[in-house]
Protein backbone atom coordinates (compact mmCIF):
# COMPACT_ATOMS: atom_id res chain seq x y z
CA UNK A 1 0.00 0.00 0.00
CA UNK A 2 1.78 3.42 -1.51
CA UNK A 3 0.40 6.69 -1.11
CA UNK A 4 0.32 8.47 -4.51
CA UNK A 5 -2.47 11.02 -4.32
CA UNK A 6 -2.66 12.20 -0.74
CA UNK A 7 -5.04 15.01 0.39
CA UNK A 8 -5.48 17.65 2.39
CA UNK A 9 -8.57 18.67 4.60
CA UNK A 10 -6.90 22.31 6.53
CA UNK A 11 -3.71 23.76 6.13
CA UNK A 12 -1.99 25.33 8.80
CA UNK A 13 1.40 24.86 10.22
CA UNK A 14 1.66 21.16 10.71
CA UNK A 15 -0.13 20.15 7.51
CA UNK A 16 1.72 22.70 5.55
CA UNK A 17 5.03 20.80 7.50
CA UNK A 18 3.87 17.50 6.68
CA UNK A 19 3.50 18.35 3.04
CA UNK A 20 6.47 19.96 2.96
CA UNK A 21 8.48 16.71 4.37
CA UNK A 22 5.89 15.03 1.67
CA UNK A 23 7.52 16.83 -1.24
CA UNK A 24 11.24 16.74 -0.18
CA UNK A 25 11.12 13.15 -0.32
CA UNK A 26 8.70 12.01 -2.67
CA UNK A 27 8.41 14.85 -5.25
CA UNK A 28 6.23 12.70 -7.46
CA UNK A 29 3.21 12.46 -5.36
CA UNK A 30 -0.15 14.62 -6.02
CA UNK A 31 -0.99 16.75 -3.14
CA UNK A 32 -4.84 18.03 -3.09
CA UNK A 33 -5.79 20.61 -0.62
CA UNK A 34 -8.74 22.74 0.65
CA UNK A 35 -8.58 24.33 3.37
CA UNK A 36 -10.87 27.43 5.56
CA UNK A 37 -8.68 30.10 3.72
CA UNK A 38 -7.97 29.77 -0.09
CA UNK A 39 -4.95 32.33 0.42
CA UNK A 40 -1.89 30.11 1.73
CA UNK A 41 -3.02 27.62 -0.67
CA UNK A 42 -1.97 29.62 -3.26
CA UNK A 43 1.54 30.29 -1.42
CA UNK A 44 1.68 26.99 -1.30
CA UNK A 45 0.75 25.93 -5.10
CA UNK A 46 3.96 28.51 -5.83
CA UNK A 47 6.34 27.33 -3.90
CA UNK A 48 5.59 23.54 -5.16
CA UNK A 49 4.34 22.01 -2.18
CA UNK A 50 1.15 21.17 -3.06
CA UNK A 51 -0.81 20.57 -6.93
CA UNK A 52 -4.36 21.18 -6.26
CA UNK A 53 -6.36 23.57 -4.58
CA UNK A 54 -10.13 22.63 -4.14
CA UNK A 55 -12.88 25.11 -2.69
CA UNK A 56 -14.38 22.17 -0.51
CA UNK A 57 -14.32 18.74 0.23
CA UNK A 58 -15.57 17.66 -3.42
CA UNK A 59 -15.12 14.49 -5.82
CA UNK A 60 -11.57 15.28 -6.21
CA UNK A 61 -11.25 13.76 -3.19
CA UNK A 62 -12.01 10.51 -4.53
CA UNK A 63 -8.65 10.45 -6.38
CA UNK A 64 -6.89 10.43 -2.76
CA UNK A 65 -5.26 7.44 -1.35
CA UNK A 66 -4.94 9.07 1.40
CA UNK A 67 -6.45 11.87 3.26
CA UNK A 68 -5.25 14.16 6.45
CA UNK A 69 -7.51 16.28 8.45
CA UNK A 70 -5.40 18.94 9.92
CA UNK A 71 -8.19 21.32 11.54
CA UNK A 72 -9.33 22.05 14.63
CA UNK A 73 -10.47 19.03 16.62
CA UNK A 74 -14.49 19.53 16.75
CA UNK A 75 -14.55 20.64 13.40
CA UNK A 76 -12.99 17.03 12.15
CA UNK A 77 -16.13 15.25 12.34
CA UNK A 78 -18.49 17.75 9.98
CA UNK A 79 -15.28 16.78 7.91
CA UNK A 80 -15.48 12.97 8.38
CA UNK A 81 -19.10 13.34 7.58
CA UNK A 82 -18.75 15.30 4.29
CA UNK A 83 -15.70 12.60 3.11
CA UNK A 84 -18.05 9.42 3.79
CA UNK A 85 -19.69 10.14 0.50
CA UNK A 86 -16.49 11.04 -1.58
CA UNK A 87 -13.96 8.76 -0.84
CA UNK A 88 -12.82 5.71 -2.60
CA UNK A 89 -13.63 2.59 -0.10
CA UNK A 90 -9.54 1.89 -0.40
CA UNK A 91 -9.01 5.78 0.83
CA UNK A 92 -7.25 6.02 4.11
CA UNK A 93 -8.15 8.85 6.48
CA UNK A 94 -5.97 10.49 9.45
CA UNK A 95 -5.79 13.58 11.27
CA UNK A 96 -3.29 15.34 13.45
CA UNK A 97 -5.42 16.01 15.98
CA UNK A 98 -4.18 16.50 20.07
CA UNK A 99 -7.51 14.65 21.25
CA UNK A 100 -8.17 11.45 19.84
CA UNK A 101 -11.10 9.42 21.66
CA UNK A 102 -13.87 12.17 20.77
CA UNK A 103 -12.26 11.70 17.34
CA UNK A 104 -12.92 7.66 16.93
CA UNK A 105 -16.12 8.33 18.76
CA UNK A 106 -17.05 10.68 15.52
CA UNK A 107 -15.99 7.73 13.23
CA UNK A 108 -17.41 5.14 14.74
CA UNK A 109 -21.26 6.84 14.04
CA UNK A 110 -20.00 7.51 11.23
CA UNK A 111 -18.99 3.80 9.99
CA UNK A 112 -15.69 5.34 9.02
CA UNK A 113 -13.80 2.81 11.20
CA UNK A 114 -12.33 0.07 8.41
CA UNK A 115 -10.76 4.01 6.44
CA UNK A 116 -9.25 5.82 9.77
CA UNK A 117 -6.56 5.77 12.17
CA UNK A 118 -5.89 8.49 14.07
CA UNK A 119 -2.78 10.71 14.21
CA UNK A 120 -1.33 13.01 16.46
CA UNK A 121 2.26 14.20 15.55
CA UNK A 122 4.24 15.53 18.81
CA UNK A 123 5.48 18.50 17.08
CA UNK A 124 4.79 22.17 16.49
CA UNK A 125 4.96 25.49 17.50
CA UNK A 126 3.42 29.07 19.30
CA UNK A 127 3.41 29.85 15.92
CA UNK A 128 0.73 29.23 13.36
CA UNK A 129 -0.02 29.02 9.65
CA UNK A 130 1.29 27.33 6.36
CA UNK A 131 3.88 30.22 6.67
CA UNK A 132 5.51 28.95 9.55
CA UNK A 133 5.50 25.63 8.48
CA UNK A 134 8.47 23.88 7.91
CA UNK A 135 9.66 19.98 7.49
CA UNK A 136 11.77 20.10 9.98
CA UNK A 137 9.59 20.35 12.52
CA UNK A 138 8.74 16.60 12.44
CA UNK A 139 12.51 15.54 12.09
CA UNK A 140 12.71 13.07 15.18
CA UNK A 141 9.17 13.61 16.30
CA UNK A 142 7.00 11.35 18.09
CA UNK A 143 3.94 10.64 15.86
CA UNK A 144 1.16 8.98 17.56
CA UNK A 145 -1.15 6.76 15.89
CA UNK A 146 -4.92 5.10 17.23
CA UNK A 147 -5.82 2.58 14.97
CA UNK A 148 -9.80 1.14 15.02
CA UNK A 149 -10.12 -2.31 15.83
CA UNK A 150 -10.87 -2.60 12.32
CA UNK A 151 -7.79 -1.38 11.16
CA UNK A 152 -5.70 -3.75 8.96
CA UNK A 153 -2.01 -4.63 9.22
CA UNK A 154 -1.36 -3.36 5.36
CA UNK A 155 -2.99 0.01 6.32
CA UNK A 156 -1.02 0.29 9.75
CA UNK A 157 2.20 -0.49 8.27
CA UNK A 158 2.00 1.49 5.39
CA UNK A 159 1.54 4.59 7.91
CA UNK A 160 3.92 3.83 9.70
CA UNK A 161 5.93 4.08 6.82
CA UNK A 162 4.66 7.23 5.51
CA UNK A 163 5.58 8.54 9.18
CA UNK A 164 9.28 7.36 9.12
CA UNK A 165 9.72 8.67 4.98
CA UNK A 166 8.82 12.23 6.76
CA UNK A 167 11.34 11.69 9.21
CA UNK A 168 9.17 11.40 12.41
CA UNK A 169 8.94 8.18 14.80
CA UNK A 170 5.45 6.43 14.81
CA UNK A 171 4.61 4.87 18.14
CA UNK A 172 1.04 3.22 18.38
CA UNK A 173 -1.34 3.28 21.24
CA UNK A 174 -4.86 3.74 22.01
CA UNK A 175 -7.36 6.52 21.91
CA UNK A 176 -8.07 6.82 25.81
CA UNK A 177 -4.16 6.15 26.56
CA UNK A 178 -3.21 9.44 24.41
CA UNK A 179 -5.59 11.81 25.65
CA UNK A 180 -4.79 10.64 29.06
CA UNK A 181 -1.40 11.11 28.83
CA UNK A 182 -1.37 13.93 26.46
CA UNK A 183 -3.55 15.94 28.99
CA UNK A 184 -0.57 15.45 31.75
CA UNK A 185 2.46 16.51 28.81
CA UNK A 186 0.51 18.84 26.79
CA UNK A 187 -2.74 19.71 27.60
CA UNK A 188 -2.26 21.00 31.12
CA UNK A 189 0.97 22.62 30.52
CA UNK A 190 -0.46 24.71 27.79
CA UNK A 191 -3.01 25.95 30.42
CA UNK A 192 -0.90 26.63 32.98
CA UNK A 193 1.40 28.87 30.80
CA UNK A 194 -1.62 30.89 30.02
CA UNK A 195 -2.46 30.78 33.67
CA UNK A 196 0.85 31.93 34.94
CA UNK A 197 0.90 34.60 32.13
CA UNK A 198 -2.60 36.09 33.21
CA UNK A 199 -1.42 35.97 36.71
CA UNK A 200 1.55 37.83 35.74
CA UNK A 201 -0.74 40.53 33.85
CA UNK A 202 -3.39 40.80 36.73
CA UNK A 203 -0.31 41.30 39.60
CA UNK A 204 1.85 43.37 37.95
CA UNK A 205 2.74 46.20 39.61
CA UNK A 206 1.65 49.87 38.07
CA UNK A 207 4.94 50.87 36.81
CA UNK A 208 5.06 47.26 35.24
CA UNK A 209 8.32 46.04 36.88
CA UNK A 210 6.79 42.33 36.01
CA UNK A 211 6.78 43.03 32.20
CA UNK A 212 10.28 45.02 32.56
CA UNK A 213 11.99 42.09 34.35
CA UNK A 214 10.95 39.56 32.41
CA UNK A 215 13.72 37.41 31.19
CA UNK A 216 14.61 33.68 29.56
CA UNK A 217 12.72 31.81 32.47
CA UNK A 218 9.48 33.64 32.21
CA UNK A 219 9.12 33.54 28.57
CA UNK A 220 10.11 29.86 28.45
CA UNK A 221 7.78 29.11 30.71
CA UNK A 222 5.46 31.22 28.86
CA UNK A 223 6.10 30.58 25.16
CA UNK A 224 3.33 28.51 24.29
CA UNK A 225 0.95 30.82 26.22
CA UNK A 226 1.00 32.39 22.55
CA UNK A 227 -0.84 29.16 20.97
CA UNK A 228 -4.34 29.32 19.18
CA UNK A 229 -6.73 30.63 20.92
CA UNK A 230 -9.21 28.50 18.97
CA UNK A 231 -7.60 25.22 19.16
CA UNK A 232 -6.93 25.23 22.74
CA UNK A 233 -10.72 26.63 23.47
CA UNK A 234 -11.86 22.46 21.18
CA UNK A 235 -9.22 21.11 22.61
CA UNK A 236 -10.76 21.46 26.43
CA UNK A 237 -13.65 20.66 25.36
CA UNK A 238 -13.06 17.99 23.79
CA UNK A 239 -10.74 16.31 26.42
CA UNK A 240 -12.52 18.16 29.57
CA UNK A 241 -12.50 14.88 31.62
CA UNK A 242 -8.46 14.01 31.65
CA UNK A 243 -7.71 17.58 31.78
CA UNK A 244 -9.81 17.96 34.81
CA UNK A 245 -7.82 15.35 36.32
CA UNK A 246 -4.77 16.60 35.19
CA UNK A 247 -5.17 20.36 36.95
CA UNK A 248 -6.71 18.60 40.02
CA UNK A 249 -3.10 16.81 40.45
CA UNK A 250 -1.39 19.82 39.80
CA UNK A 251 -3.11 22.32 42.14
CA UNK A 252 -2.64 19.34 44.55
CA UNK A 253 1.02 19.37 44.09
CA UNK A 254 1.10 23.38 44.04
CA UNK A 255 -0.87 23.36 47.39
CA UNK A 256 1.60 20.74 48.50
CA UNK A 257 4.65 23.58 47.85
CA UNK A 258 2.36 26.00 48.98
CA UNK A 259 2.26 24.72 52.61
CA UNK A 260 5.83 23.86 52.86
CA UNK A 261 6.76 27.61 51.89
CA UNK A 262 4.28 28.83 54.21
CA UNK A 263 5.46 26.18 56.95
CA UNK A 264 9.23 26.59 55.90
CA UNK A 265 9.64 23.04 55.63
CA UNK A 266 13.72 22.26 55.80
CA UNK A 267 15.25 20.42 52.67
CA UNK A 268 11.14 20.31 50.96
CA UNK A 269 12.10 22.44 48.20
CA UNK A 270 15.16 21.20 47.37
CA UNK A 271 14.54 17.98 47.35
CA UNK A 272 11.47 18.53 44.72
CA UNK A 273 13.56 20.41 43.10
CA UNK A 274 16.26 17.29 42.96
CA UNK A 275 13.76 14.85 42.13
CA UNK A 276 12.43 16.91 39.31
CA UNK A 277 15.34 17.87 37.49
CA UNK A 278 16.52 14.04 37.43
CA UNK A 279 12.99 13.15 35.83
CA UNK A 280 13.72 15.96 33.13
CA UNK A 281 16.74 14.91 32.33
CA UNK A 282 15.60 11.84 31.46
CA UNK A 283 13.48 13.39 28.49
């Protein structure tokens, strides 16, 4: 199983990436794209990244071998839906995703389950849009895929390939596993950057010592605080129950250094301190 004619469904920085790592190493295949705004497309059509450009989701769609969803997470199932009656019934369909079980849920209704597996590629940016897209990006990346139980072994493997040609590192697991443990590494992180930033904002100081003072740590910390507002607002809502869990853990640990400050606990916060910087530098 080859992918020749792959499509695209949304075009933003990590499908505009993944096309771009598309066309570096397989030149020859026919890359078919619609996407919310028709502008970038055009970008893109110059700079030989992609062939077609297609108002909507139409029969041209058909041609595709394989298809990638890279919008929004809510907004892939009207997508799903509107493919069901285009595609050919050898078409395989992925997305990239951060939330996959409301995904397969959508697919499932849908009867979509013997043409999907889900993707998530662990790569990315603050940055957004086919002009900040770039192949390298996914160089060494984790790539997630959720197959159905319906998937077959032909149409796993030849992902898999796709996903090393591109340079990224497939690993395979299941829905609820992902968006479990993507809400602990991703999910909650992102929301506590925006958090600490908006704390920042509502306590600084009237001359705005906060905003002159900050330096490397603070806008590390911060960096992805400058996300999508939109995709983080489907994301939530789409994986509300493991983030809840997630934050609950965390304001439990924060309480937990809370209390030791306020009880000046001797050797507390250096040995959290220890025992986290050993865990990172496992990564």
């Amino acid at each position: 199983m080859s992918f020749k004619n792959i499509g695209f469904i949304g075009f933003g920085l990590i499908g505009g990436s993944i096309a771009r790592a598309i066309k570096s190493v397989r030149p020859e295949c026919t890359i078919t794209v619609t996407s919310r705004s028709l502008t970038p497309l055009h970008r893109a059509l110059n700079d030989g990244i992609i062939d077609n450009i297609c108002d909507s989701p139409d029969n041209t769609f058909s041609k595709c071998d394989f298809i990638i969803i890279c919008t929004p997470v809510i907004t892939i199932a009207s997508y799903l839906k509107q493919l069901k009656d285009i595609i050919n019934p050898s078409c395989l369909i992925s997305d990239v995703g951060s939330v996959k079980g409301f995904v397969h849920n959508a697919v499932k209704q849908l009867n979509l389950e013997k043409n999907f597996i889900g993707g998530h590629p662990m790569a990315g940016s603050e940055l957004t849009g086919y002009a900040n897209s770039s192949a390298e990006i996914l160089n060494g990346a984790k790539y997630i895929i959720t197959p159905t139980p319906f998937t077959t072994d032909s149409q796993l493997n030849a992902l898999k390939d796709f996903i090393y040609e591109i340079k990224a590192e497939p690993i395979v697991m299941d829905a609820a596993a992902h968006d479990y443990a993507a809400a602990g590494i991703s999910h909650v992180p992102h929301l506590s950057a925006c958090a600490l930033t908006h704390m920042v904002k509502k306590q600084d100081t009237s001359s705005h010592y906060m905003h002159i003072m900050a330096a490397g740590g603070f806008k590390d910390s911060t960096r992805i605080a400058a996300s999508s507002p939109e995709m983080w607002e489907q994301i939530c809502a789409a994986n509300g129950d493991a983030i809840s869990q997630m934050l609950s853990e965390y304001i439990d640990i924060l309480n937990e250094i809370k209390n030791n400050i306020d009880s000046k606990t001797p050797g507390y916060i250096k040995n959290i301190f220890t025992e986290s910087r050993d865990y990172r530098n496992t990564f």
